[in-house]
C-alpha atoms as a PDB file:
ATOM      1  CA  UNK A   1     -18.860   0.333 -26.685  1.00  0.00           C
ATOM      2  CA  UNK A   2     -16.570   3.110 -27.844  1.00  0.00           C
ATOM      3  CA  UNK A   3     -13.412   2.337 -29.822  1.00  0.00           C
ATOM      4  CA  UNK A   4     -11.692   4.090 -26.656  1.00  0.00           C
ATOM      5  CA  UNK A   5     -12.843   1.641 -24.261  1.00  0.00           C
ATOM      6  CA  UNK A   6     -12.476  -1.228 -26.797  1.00  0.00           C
ATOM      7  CA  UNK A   7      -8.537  -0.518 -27.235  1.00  0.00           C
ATOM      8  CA  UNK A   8      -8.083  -0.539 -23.306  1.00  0.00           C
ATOM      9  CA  UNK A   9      -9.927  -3.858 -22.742  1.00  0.00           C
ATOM     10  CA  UNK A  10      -8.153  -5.241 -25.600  1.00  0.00           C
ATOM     11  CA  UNK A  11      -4.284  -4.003 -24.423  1.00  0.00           C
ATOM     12  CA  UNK A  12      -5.633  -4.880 -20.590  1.00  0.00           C
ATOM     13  CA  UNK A  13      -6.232  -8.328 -21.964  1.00  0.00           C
ATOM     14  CA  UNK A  14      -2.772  -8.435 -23.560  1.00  0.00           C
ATOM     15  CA  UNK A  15      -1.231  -7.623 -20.482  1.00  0.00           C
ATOM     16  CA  UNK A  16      -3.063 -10.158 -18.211  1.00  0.00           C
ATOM     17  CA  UNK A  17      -1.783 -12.862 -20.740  1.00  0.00           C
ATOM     18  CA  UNK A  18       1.933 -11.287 -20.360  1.00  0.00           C
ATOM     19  CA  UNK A  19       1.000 -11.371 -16.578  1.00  0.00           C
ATOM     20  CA  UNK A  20       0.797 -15.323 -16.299  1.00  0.00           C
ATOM     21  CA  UNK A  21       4.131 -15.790 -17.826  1.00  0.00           C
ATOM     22  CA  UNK A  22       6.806 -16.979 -14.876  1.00  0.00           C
ATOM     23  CA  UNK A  23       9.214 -13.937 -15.171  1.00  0.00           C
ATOM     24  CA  UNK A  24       6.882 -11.883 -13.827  1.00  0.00           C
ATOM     25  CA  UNK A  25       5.255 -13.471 -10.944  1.00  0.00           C
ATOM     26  CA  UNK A  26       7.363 -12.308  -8.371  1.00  0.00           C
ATOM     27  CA  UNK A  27       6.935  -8.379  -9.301  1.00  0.00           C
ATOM     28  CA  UNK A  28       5.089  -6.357  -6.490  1.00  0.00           C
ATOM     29  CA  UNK A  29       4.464  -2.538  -5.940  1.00  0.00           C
ATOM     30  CA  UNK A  30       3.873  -2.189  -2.260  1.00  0.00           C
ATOM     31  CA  UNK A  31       2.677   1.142  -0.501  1.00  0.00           C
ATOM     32  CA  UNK A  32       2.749   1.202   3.203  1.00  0.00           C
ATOM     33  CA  UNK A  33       0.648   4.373   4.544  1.00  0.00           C
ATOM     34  CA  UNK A  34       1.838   5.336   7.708  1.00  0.00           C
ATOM     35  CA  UNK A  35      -0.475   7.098  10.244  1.00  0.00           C
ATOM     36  CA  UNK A  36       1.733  10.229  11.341  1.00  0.00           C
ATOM     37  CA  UNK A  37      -0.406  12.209  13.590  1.00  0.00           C
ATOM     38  CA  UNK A  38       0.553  13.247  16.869  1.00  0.00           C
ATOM     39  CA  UNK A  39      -1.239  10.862  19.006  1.00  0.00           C
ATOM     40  CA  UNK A  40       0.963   8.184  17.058  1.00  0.00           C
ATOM     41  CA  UNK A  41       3.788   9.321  17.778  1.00  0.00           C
ATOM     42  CA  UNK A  42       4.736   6.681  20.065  1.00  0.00           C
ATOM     43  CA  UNK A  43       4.463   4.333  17.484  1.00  0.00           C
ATOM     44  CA  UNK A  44       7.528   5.887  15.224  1.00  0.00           C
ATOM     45  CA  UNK A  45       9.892   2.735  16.690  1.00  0.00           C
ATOM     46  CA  UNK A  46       8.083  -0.292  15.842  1.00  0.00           C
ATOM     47  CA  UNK A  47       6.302   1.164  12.465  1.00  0.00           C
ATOM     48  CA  UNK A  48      10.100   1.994  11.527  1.00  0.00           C
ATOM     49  CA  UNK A  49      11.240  -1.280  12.327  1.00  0.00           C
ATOM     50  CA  UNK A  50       8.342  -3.386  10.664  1.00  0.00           C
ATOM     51  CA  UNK A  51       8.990  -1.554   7.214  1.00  0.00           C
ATOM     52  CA  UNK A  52      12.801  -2.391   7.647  1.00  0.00           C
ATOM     53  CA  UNK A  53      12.248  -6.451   8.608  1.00  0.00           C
ATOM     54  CA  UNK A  54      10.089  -6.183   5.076  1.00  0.00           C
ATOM     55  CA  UNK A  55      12.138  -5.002   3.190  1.00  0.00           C
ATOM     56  CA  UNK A  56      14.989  -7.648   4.395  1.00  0.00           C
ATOM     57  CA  UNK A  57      12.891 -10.014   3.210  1.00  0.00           C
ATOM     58  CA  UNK A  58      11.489  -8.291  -0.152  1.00  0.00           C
ATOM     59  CA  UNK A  59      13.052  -9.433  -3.314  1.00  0.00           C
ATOM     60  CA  UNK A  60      13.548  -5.302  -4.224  1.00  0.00           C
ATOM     61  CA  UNK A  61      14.886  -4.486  -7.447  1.00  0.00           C
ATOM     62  CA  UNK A  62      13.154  -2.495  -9.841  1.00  0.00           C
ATOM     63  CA  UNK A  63      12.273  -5.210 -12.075  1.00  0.00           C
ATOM     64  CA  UNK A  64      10.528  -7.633  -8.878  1.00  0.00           C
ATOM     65  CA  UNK A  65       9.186  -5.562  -5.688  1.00  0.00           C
ATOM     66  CA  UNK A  66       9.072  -2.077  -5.382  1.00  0.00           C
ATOM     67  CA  UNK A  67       8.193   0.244  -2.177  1.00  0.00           C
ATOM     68  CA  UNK A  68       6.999   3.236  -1.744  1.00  0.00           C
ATOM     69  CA  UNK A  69       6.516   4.889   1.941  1.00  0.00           C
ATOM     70  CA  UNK A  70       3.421   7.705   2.365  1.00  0.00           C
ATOM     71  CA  UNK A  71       3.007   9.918   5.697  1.00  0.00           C
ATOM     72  CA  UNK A  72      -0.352  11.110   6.667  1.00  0.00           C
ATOM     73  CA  UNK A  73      -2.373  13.157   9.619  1.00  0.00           C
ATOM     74  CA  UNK A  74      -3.883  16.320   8.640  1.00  0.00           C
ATOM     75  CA  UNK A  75      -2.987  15.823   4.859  1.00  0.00           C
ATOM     76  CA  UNK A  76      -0.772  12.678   2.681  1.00  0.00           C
ATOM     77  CA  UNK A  77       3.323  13.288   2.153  1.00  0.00           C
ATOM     78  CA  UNK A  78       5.256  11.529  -0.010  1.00  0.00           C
ATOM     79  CA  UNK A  79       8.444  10.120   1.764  1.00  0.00           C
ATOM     80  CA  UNK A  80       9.169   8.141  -1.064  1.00  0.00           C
ATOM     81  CA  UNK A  81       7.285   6.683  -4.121  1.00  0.00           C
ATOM     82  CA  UNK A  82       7.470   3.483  -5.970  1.00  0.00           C
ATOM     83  CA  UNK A  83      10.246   4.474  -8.254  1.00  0.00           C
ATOM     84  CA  UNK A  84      12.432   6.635  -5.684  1.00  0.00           C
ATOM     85  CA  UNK A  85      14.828   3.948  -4.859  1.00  0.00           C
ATOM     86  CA  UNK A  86      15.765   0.604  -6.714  1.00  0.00           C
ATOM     87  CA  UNK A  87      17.562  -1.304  -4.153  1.00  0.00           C
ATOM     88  CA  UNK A  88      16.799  -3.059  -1.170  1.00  0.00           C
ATOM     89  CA  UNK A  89      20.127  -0.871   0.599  1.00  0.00           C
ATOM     90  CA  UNK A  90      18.602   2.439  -0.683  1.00  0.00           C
ATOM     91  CA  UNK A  91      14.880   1.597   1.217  1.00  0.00           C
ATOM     92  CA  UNK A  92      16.738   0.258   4.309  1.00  0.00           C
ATOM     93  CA  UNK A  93      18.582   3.186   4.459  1.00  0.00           C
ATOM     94  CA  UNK A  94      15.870   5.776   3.533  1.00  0.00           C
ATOM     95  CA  UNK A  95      13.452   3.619   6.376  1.00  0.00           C
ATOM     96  CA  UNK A  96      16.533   4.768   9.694  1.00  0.00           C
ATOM     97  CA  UNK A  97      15.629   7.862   8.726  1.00  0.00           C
ATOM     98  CA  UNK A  98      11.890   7.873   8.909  1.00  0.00           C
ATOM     99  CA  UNK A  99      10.409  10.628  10.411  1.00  0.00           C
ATOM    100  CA  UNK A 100       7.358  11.393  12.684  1.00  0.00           C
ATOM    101  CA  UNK A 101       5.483  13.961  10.457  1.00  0.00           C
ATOM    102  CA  UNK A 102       2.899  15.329  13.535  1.00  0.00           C
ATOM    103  CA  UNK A 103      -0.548  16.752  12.895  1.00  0.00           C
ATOM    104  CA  UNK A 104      -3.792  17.139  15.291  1.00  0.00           C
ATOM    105  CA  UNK A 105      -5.992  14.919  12.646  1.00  0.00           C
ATOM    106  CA  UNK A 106      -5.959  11.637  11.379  1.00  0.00           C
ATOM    107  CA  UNK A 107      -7.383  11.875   7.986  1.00  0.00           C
ATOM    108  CA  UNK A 108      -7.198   7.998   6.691  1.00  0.00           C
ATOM    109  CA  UNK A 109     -10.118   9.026   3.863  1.00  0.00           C
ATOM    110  CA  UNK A 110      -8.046  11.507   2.550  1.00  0.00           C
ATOM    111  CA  UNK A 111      -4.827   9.828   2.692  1.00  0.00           C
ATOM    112  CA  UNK A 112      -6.138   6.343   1.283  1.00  0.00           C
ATOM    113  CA  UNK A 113      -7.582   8.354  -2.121  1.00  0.00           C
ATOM    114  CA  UNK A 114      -4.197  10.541  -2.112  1.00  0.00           C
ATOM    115  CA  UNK A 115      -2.092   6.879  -2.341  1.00  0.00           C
ATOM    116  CA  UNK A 116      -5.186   5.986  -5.294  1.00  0.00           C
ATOM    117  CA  UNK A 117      -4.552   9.216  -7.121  1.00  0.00           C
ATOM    118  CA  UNK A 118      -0.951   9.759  -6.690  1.00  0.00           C
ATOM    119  CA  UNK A 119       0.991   6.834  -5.850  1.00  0.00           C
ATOM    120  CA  UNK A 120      -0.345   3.717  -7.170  1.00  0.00           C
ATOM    121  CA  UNK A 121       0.124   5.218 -10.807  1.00  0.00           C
ATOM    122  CA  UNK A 122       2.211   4.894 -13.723  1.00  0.00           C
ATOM    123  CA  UNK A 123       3.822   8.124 -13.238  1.00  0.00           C
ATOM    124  CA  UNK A 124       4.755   7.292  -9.478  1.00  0.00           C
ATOM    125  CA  UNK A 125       6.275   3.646 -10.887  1.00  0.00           C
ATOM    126  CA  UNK A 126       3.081   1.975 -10.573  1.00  0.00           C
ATOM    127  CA  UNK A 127       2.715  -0.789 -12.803  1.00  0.00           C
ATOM    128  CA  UNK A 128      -0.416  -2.028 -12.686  1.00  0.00           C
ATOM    129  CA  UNK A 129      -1.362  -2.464 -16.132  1.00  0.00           C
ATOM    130  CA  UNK A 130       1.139  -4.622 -16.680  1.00  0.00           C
ATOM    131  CA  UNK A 131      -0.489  -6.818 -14.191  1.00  0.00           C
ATOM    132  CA  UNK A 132       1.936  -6.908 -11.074  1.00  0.00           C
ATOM    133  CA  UNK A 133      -0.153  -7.182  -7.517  1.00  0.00           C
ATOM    134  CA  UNK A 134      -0.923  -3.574  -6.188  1.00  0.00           C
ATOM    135  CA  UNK A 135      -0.539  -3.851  -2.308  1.00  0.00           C
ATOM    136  CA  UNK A 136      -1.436  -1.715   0.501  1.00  0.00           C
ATOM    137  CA  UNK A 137      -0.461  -1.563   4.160  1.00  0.00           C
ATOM    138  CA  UNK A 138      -2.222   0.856   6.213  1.00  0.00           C
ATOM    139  CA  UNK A 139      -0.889   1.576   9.240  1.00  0.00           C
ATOM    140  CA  UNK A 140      -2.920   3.555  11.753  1.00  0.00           C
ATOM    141  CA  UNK A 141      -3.218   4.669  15.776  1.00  0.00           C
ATOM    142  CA  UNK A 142      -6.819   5.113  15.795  1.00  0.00           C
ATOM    143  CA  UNK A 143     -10.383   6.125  14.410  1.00  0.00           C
ATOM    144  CA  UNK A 144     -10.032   8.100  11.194  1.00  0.00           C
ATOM    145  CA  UNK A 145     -11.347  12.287  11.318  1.00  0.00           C
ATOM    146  CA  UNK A 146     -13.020  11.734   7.966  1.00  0.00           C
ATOM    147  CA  UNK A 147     -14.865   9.161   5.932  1.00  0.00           C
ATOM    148  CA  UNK A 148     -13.296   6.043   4.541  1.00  0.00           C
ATOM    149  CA  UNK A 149     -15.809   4.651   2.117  1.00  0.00           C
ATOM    150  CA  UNK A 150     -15.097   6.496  -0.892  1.00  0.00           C
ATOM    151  CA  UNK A 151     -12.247   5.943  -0.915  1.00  0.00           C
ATOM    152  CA  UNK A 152     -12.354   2.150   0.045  1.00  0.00           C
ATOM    153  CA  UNK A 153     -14.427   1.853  -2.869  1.00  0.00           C
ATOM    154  CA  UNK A 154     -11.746   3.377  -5.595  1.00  0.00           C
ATOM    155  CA  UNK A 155      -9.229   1.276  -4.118  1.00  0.00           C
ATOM    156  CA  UNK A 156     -11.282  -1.436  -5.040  1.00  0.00           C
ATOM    157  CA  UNK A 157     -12.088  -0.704  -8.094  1.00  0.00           C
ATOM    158  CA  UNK A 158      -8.624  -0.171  -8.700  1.00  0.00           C
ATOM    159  CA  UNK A 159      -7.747  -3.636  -7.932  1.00  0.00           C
ATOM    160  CA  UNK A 160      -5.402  -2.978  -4.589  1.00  0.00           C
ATOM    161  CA  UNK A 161      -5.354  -5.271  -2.122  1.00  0.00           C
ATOM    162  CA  UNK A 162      -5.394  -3.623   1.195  1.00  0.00           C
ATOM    163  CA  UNK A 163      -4.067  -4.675   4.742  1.00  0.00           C
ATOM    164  CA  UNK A 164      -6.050  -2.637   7.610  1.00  0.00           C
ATOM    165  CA  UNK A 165      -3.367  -2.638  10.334  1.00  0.00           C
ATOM    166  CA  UNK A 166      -4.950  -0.897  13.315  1.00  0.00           C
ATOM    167  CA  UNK A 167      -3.151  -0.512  16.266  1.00  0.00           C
ATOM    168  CA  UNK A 168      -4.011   1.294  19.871  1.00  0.00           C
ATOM    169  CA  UNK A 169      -7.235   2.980  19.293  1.00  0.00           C
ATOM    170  CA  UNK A 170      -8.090   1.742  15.867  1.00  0.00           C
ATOM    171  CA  UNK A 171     -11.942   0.894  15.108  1.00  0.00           C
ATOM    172  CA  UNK A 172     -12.234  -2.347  14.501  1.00  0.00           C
ATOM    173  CA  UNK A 173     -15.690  -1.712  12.026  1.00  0.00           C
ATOM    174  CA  UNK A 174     -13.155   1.189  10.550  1.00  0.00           C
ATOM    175  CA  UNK A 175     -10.654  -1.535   9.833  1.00  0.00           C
ATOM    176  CA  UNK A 176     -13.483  -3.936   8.292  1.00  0.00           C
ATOM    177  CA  UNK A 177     -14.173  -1.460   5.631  1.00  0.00           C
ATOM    178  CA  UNK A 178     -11.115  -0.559   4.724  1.00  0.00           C
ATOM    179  CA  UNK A 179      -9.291  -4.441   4.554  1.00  0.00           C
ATOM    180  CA  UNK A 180     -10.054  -6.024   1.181  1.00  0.00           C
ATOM    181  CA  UNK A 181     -11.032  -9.574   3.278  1.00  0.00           C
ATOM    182  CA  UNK A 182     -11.147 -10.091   6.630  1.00  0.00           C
ATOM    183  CA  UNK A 183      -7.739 -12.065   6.916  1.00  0.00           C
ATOM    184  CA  UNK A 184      -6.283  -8.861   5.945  1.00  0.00           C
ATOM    185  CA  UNK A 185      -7.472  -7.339   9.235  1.00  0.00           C
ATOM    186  CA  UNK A 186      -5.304  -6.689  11.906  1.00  0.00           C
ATOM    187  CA  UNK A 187      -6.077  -4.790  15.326  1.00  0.00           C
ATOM    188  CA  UNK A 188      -3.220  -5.139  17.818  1.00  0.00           C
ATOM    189  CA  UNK A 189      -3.359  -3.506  21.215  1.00  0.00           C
ATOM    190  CA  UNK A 190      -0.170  -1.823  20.944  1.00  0.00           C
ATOM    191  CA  UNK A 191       2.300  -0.745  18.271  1.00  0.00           C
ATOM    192  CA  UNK A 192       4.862  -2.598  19.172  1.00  0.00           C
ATOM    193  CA  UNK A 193       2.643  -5.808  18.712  1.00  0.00           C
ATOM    194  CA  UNK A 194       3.763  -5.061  15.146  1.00  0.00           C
ATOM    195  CA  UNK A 195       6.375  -7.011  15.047  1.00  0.00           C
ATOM    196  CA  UNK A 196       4.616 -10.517  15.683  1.00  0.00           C
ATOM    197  CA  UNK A 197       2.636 -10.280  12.681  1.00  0.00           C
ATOM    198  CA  UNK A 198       5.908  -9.480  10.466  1.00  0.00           C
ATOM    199  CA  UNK A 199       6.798 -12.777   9.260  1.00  0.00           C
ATOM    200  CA  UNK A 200       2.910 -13.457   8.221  1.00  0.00           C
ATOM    201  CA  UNK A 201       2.746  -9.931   5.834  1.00  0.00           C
ATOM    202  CA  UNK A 202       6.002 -10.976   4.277  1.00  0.00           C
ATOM    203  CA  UNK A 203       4.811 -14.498   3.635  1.00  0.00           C
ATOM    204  CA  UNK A 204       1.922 -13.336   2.175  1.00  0.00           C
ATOM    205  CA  UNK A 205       3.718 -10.500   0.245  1.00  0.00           C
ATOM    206  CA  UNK A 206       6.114 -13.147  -1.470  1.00  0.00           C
ATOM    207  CA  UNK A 207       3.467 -15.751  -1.982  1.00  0.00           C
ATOM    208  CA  UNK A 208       1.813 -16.212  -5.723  1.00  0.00           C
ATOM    209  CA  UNK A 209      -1.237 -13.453  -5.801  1.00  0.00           C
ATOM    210  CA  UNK A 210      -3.705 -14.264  -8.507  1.00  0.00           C
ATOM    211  CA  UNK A 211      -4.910 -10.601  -9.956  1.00  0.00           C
ATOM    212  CA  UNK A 212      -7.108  -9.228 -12.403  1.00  0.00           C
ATOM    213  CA  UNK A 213      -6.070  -6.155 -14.054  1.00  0.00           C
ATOM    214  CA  UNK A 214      -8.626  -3.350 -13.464  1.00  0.00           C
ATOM    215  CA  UNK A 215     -10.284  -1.445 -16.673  1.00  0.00           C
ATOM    216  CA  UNK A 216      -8.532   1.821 -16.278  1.00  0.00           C
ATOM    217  CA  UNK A 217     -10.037   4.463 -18.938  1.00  0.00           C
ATOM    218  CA  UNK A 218      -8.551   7.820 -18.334  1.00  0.00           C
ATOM    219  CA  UNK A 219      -5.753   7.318 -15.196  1.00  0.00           C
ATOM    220  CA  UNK A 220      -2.470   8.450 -15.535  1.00  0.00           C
END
């Protein structure tokens, strides 16, 4: 074993120790990953409106939950990341003003590896290797244009745990690979069946989550 890798496992240790202590068992960085492409567009209303009951409910402050909201079709946008806005006001108001961002694709490979790479790190507010619960709500319309697994499988490895939220035209096998168990599975008929499963992802969300904290040689 290389002194590198050593000196990670060894800080990663420290942290999971740090992790058990009370004050920080209410901590969360949740991503929701919207599916923006055109043929979701119908869905703008009640995706808006689940994200806002959330975050009513959230403990947000930048020391307990933090949120961060990601657009994707063609290719992933940022609307905002984990450390764009501290308060629960800021989110609420940032969430009325959600757009639809269009595209002819629906890229859910691509976009679930952009949120690995890009959002849930430490220079997007990520704070992971300090041992807070990495969460993940996908929200999609349908069957993705690209491949899942590889991505799926850094996710994973990354120690995120993922809700598969499909909605309208969403493949259910799609879903199955993508959810990290099978009660995080969710295909609803319509988007607006959204809203009845609200109350259960904040329950879960503010529940205790038991985590492991992920050897990470070499992110950023």
């Amino acid at each position: 074993m290389s002194l590198e890798v050593f000196t990670v496992q060894f800080v990663n240790c420290l942290l999971y120790l740090y992790h058990l202590d009370d004050e920080g068992r209410n901590k969360r960085d949740i991503v929701f990953l919207l599916d923006g492409s055109d043929d979701s567009r119908n869905g703008l209303p009640a995706i808006r409106e689940f994200i806002r009951r959330m975050a009513e409910e959230l403990d947000i402050d930048k020391d307990k939950v933090q949120v961060a909201v990601i657009l994707y079709s063609d290719d992933a946008t940022v609307y905002f990341n984990l450390k764009t806005h501290r308060s629960k006001k800021a989110i609420i108001y940032a969430v009325r003003s959600l757009y639809h961002k269009g595209g002819r694709l629906r890229n859910t490979g691509a976009a679930l590896q952009f949120v690995n790479d890009h959002v849930f790190t430490a220079s997007s507010g990520s704070r992971s290797l300090e041992g807070v619960p990495q969460i993940l709500f996908l929200l999609t319309g349908g069957k993705s244009d690209d491949e899942v697994s590889v991505a799926v499988s850094a996710l994973k490895k990354t120690g995120v745990l993922t809700f598969a939220i499909g909605m309208k035209n969403a493949a259910r096998e799609e879903l199955q690979k993508i959810a990290s168990s099978s009660s995080f599975l969710f295909n609803l008929p319509v988007f607006g069946e959204l809203l009845s499963i609200q109350p259960k992802m904040a329950a879960f969300v503010q529940a205790e989550i038991q985590t492991e904290l992920p050897i990470l040689v070499g992110k950023k």
